[in-house]
Structures are given as C-alpha cells and as structure tokens.
PDB file of N, CA and C in Angstrom:
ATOM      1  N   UNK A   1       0.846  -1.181   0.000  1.00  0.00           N
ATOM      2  CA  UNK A   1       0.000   0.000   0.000  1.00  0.00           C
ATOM      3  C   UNK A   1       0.886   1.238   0.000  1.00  0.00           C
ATOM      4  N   UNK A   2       0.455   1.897  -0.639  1.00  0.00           N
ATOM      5  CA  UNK A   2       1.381   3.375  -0.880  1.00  0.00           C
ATOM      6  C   UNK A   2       0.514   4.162  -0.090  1.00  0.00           C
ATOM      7  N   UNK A   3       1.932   5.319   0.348  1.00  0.00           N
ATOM      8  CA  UNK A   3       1.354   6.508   1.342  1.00  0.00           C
ATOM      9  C   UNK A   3       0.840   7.444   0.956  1.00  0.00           C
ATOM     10  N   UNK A   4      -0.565   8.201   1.571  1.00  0.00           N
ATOM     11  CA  UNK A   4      -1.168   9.301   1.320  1.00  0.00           C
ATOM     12  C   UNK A   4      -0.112  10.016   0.911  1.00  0.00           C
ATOM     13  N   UNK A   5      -0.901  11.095  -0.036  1.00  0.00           N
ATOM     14  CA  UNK A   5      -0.141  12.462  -0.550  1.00  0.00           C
ATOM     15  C   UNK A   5      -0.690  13.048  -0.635  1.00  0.00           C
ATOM     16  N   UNK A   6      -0.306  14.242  -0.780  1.00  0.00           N
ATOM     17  CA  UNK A   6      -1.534  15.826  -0.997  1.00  0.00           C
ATOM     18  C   UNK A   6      -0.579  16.768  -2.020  1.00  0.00           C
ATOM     19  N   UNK A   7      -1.285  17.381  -2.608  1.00  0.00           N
ATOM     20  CA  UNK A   7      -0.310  18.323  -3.655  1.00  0.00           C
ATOM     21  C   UNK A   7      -0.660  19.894  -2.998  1.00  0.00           C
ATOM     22  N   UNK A   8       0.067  20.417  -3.331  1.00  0.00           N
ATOM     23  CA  UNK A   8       0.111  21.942  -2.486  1.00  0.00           C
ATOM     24  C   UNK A   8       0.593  22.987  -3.624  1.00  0.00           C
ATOM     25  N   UNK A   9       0.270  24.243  -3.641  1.00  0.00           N
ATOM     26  CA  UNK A   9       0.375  25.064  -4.818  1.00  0.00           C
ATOM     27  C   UNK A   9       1.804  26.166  -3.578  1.00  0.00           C
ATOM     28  N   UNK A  10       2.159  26.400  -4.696  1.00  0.00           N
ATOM     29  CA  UNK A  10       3.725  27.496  -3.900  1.00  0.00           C
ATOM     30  C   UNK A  10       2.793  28.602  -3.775  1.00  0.00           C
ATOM     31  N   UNK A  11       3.681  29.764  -3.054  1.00  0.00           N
ATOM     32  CA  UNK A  11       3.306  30.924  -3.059  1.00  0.00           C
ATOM     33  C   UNK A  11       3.604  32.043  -4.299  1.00  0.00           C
ATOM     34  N   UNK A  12       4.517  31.224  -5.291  1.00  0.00           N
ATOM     35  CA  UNK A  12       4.858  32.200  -6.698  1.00  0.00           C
ATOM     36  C   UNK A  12       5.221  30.783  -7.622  1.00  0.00           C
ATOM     37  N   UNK A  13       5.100  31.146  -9.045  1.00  0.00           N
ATOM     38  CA  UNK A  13       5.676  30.225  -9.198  1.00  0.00           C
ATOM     39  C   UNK A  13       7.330  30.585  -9.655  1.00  0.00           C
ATOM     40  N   UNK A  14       8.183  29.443 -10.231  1.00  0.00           N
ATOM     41  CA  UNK A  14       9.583  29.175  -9.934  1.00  0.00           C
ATOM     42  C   UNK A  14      10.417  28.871 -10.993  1.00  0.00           C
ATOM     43  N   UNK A  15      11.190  29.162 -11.540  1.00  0.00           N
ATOM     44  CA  UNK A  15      11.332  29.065 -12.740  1.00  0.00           C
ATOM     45  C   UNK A  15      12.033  27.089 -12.550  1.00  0.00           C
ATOM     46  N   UNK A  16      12.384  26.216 -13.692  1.00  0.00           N
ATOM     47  CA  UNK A  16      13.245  24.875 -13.236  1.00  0.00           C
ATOM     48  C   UNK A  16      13.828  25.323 -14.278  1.00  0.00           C
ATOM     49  N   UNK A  17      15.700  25.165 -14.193  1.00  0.00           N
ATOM     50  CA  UNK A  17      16.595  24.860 -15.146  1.00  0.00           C
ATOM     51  C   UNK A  17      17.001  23.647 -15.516  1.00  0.00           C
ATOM     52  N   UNK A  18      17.402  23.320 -16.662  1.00  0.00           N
ATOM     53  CA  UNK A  18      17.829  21.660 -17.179  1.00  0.00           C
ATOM     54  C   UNK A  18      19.474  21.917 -16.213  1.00  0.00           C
ATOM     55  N   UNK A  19      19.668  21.088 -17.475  1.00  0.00           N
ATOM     56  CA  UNK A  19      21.136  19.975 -16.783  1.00  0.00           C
ATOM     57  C   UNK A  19      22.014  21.036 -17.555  1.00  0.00           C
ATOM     58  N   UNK A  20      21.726  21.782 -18.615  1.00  0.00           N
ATOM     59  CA  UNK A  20      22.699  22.449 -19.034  1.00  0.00           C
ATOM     60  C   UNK A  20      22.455  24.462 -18.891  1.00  0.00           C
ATOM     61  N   UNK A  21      21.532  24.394 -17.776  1.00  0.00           N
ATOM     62  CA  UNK A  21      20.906  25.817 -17.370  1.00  0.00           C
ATOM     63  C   UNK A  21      20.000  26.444 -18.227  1.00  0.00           C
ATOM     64  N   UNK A  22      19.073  25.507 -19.240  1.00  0.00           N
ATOM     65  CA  UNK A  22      18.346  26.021 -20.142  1.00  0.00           C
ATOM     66  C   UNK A  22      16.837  25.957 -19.229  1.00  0.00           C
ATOM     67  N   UNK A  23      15.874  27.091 -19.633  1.00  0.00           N
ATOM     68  CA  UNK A  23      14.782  27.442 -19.184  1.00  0.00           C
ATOM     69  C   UNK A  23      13.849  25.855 -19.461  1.00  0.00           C
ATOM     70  N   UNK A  24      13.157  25.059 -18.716  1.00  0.00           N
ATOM     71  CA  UNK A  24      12.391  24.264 -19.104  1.00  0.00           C
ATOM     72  C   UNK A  24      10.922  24.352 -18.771  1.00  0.00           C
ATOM     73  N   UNK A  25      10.599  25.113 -17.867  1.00  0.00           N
ATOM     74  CA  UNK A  25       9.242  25.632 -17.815  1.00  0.00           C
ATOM     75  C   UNK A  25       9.367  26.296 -15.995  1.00  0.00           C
ATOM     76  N   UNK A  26       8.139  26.267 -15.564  1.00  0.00           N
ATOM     77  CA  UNK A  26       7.845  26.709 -14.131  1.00  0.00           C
ATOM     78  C   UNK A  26       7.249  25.765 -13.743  1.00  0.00           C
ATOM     79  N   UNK A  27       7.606  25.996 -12.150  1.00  0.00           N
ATOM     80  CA  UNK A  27       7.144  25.090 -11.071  1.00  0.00           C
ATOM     81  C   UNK A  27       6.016  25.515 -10.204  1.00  0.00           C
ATOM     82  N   UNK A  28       4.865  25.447 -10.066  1.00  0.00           N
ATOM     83  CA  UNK A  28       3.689  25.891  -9.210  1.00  0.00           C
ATOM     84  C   UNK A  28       3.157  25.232  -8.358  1.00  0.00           C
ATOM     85  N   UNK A  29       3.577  23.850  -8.029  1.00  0.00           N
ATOM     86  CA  UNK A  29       2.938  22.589  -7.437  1.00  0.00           C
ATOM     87  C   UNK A  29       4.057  21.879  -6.905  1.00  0.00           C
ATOM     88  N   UNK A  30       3.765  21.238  -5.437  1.00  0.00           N
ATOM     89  CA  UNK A  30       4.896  20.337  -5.179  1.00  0.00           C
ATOM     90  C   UNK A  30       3.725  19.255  -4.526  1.00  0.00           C
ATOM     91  N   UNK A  31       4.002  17.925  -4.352  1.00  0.00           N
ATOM     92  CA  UNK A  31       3.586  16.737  -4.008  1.00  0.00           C
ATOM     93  C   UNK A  31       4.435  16.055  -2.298  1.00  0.00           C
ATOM     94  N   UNK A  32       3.938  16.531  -1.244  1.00  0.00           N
ATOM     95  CA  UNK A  32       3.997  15.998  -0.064  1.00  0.00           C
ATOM     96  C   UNK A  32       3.585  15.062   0.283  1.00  0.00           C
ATOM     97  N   UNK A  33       4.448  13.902   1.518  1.00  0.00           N
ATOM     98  CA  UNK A  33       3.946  12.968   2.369  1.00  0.00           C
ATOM     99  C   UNK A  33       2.968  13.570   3.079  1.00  0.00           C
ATOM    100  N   UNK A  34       1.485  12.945   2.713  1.00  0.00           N
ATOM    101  CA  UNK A  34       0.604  13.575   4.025  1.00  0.00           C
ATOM    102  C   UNK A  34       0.539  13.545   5.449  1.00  0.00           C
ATOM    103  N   UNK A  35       1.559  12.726   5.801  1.00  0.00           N
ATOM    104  CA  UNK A  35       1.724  12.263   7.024  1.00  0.00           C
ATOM    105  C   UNK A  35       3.007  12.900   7.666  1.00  0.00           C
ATOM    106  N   UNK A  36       4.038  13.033   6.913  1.00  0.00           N
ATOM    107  CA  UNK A  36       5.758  13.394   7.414  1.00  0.00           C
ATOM    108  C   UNK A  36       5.679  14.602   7.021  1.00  0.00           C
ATOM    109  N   UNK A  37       4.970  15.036   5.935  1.00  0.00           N
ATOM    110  CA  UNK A  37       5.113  16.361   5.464  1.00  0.00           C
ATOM    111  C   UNK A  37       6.491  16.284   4.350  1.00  0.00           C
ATOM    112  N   UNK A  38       7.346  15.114   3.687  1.00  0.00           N
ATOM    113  CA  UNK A  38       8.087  15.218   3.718  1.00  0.00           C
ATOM    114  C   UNK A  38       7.729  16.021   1.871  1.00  0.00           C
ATOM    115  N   UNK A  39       8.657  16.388   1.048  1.00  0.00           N
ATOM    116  CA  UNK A  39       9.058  16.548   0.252  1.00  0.00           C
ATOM    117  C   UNK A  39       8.934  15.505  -0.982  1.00  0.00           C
ATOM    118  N   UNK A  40       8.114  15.188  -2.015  1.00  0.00           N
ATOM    119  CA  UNK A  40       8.076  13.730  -2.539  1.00  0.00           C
ATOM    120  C   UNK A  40       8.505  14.425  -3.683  1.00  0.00           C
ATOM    121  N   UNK A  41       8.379  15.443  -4.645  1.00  0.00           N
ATOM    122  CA  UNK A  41       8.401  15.943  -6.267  1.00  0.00           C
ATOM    123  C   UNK A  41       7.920  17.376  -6.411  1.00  0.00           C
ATOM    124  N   UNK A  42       8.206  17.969  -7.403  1.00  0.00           N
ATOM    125  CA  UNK A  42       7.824  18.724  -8.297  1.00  0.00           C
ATOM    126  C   UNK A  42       7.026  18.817  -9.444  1.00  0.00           C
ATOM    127  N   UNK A  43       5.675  19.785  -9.558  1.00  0.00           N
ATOM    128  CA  UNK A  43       5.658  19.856 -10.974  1.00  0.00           C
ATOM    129  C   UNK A  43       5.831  20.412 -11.527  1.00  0.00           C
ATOM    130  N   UNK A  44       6.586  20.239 -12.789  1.00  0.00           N
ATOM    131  CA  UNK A  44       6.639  21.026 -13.998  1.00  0.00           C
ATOM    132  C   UNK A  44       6.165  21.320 -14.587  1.00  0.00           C
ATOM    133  N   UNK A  45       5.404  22.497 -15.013  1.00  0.00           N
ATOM    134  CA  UNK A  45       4.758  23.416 -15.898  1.00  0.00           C
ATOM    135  C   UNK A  45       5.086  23.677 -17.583  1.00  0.00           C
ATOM    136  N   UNK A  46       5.265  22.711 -18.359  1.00  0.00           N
ATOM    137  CA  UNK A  46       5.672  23.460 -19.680  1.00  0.00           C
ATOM    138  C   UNK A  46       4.178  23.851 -20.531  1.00  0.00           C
ATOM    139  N   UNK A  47       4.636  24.319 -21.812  1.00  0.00           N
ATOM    140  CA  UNK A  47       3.633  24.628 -22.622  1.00  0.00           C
ATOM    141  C   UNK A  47       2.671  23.737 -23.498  1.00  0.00           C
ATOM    142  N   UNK A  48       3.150  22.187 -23.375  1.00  0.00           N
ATOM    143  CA  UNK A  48       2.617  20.782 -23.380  1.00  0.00           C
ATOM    144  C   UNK A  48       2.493  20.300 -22.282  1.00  0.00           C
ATOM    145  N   UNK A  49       2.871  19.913 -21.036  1.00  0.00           N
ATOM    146  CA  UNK A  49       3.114  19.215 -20.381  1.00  0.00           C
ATOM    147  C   UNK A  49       2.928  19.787 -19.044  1.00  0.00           C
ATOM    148  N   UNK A  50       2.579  18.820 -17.996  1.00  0.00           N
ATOM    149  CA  UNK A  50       2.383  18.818 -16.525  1.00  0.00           C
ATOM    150  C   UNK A  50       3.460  17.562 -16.326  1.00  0.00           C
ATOM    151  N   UNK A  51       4.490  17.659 -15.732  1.00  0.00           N
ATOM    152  CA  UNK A  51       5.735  16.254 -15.199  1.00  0.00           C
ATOM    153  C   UNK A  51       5.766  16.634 -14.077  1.00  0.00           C
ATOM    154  N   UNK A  52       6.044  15.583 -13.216  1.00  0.00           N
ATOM    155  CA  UNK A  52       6.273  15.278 -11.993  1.00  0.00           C
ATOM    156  C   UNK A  52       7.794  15.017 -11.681  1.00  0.00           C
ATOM    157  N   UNK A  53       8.632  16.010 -11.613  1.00  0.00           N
ATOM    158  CA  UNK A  53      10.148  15.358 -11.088  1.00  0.00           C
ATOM    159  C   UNK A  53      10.370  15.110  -9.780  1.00  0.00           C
ATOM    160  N   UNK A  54      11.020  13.925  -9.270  1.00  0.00           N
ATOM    161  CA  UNK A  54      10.946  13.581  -8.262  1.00  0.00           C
ATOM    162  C   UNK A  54      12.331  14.553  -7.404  1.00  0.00           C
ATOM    163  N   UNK A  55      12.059  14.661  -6.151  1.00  0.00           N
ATOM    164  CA  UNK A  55      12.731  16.216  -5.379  1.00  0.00           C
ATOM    165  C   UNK A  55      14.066  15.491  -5.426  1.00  0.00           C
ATOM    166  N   UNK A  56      14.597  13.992  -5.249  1.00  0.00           N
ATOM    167  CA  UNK A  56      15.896  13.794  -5.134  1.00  0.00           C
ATOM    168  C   UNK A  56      16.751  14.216  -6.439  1.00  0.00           C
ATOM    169  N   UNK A  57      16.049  14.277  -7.746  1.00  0.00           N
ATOM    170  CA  UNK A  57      16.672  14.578  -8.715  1.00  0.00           C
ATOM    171  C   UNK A  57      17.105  16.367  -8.712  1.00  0.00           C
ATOM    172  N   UNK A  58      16.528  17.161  -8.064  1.00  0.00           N
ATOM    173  CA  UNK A  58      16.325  18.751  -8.025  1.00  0.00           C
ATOM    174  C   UNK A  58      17.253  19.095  -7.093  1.00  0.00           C
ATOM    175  N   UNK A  59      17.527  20.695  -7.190  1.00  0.00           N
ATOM    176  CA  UNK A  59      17.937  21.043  -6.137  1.00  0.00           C
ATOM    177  C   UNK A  59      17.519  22.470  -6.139  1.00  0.00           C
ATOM    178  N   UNK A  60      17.754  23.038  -5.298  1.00  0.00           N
ATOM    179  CA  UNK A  60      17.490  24.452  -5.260  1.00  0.00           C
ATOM    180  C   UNK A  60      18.781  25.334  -4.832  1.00  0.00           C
ATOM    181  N   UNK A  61      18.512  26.588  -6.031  1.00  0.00           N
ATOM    182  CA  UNK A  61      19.358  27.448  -6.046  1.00  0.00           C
ATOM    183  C   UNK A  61      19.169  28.648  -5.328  1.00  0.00           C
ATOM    184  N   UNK A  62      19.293  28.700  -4.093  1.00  0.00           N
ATOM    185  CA  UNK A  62      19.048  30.026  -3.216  1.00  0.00           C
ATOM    186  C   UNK A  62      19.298  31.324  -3.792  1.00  0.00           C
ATOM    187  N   UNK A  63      20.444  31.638  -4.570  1.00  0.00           N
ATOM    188  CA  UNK A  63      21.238  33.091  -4.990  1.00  0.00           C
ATOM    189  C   UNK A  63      20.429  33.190  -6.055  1.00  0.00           C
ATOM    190  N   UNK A  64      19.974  32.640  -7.054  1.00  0.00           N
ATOM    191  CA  UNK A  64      19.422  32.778  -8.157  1.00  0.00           C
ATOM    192  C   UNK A  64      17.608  32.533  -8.079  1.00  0.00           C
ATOM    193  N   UNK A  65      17.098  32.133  -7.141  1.00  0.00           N
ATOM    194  CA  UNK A  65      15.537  31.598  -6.421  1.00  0.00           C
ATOM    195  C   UNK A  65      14.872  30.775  -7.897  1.00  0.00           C
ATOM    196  N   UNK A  66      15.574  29.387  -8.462  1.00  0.00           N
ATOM    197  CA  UNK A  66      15.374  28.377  -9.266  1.00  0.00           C
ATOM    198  C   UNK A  66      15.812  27.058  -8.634  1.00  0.00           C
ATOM    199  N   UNK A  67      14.988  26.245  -9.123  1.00  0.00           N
ATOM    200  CA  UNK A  67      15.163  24.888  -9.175  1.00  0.00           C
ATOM    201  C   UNK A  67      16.183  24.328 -10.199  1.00  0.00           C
ATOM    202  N   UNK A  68      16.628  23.826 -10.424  1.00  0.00           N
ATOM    203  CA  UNK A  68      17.688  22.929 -11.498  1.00  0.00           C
ATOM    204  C   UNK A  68      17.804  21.451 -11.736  1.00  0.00           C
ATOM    205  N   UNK A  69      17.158  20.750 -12.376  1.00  0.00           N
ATOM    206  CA  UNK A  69      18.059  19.693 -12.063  1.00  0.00           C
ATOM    207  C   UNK A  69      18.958  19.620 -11.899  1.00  0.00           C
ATOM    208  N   UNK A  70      19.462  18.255 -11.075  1.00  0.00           N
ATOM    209  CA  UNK A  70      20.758  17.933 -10.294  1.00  0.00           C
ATOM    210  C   UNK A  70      21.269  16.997 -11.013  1.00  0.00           C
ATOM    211  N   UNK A  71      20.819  16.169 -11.897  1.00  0.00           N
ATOM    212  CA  UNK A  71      20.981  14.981 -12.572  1.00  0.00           C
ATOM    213  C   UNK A  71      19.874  13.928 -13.682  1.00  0.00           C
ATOM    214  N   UNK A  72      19.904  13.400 -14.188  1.00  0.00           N
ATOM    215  CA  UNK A  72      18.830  12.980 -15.651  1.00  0.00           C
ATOM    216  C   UNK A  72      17.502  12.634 -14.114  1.00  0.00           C
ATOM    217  N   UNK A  73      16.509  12.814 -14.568  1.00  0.00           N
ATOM    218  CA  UNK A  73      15.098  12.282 -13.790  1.00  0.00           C
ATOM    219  C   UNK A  73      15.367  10.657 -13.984  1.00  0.00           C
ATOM    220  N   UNK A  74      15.108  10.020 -12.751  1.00  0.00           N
ATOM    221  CA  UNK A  74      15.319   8.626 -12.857  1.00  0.00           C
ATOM    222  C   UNK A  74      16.680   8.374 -12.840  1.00  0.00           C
ATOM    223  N   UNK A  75      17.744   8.652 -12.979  1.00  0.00           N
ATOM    224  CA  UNK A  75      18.900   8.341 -12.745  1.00  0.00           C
ATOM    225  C   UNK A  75      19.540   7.119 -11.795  1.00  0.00           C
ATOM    226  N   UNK A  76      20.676   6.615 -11.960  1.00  0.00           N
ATOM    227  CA  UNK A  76      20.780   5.742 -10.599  1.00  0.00           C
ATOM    228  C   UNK A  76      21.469   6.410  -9.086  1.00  0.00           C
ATOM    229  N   UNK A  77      21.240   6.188  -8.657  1.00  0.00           N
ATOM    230  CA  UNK A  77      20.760   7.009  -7.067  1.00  0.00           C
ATOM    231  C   UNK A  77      22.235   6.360  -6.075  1.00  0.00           C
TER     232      UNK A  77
END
C-alpha cells in the first residue's frame, strides 16, 4: 500500500533549469507525504506538459531563487 499524498500550490511560481541551465518551464505545485510532510516531487509546468520530477533529482538554487536539475530524472541514485 502506498502513502497518502496531498499536492500543495507554492506561493509564486519558480522558474526549473535543465542539466545544461536552459529554461524548461515553471514550477507551481509540489507533491507531499501527508503524514511526514516530507518533500516527494515537483511539478513542472511546460507549454505541453504537466511532469512530476521527483525532489531527489532537483535542487534548489538560493542566490538565483530556481530549481535545477541535479541529474537525468530517474537516474541511478
């Protein structure tokens, strides 16, 4: 059995950079443990697409206020 989740909207949305700092859309939505509160993904906003990247692949850039990937989505861990 898999654990509750709840999706939650940010307070702005965020820009996400690729792997090589190119614009890939915005982030407006993140996906929490309903229980731990913990951190489960991101979504991505493009002009096709709603994706779900999972938060271990991301990171966040404080000086610049973006997300980036950190490494390919799905990667080995």
């Amino acid at each position: 059995m898999s654990a509750s989740t709840i999706t939650v909207r940010l307070d702005h949305a965020m820009l996400m950079l690729g792997l090589q700092g190119q614009q890939l859309g915005l982030v407006k939505q993140a996906r929490l443990d309903a229980e731990s509160g913990e951190l489960l993904g991101l979504v991505l906003e493009t002009r096709w697409q709603h994706v779900e990247l999972p938060w271990r692949d991301v990171e966040f850039d404080g000086n610049d206020a973006v997300f980036r990937l950190s490494r390919p989505c799905g990667g080995d861990h």
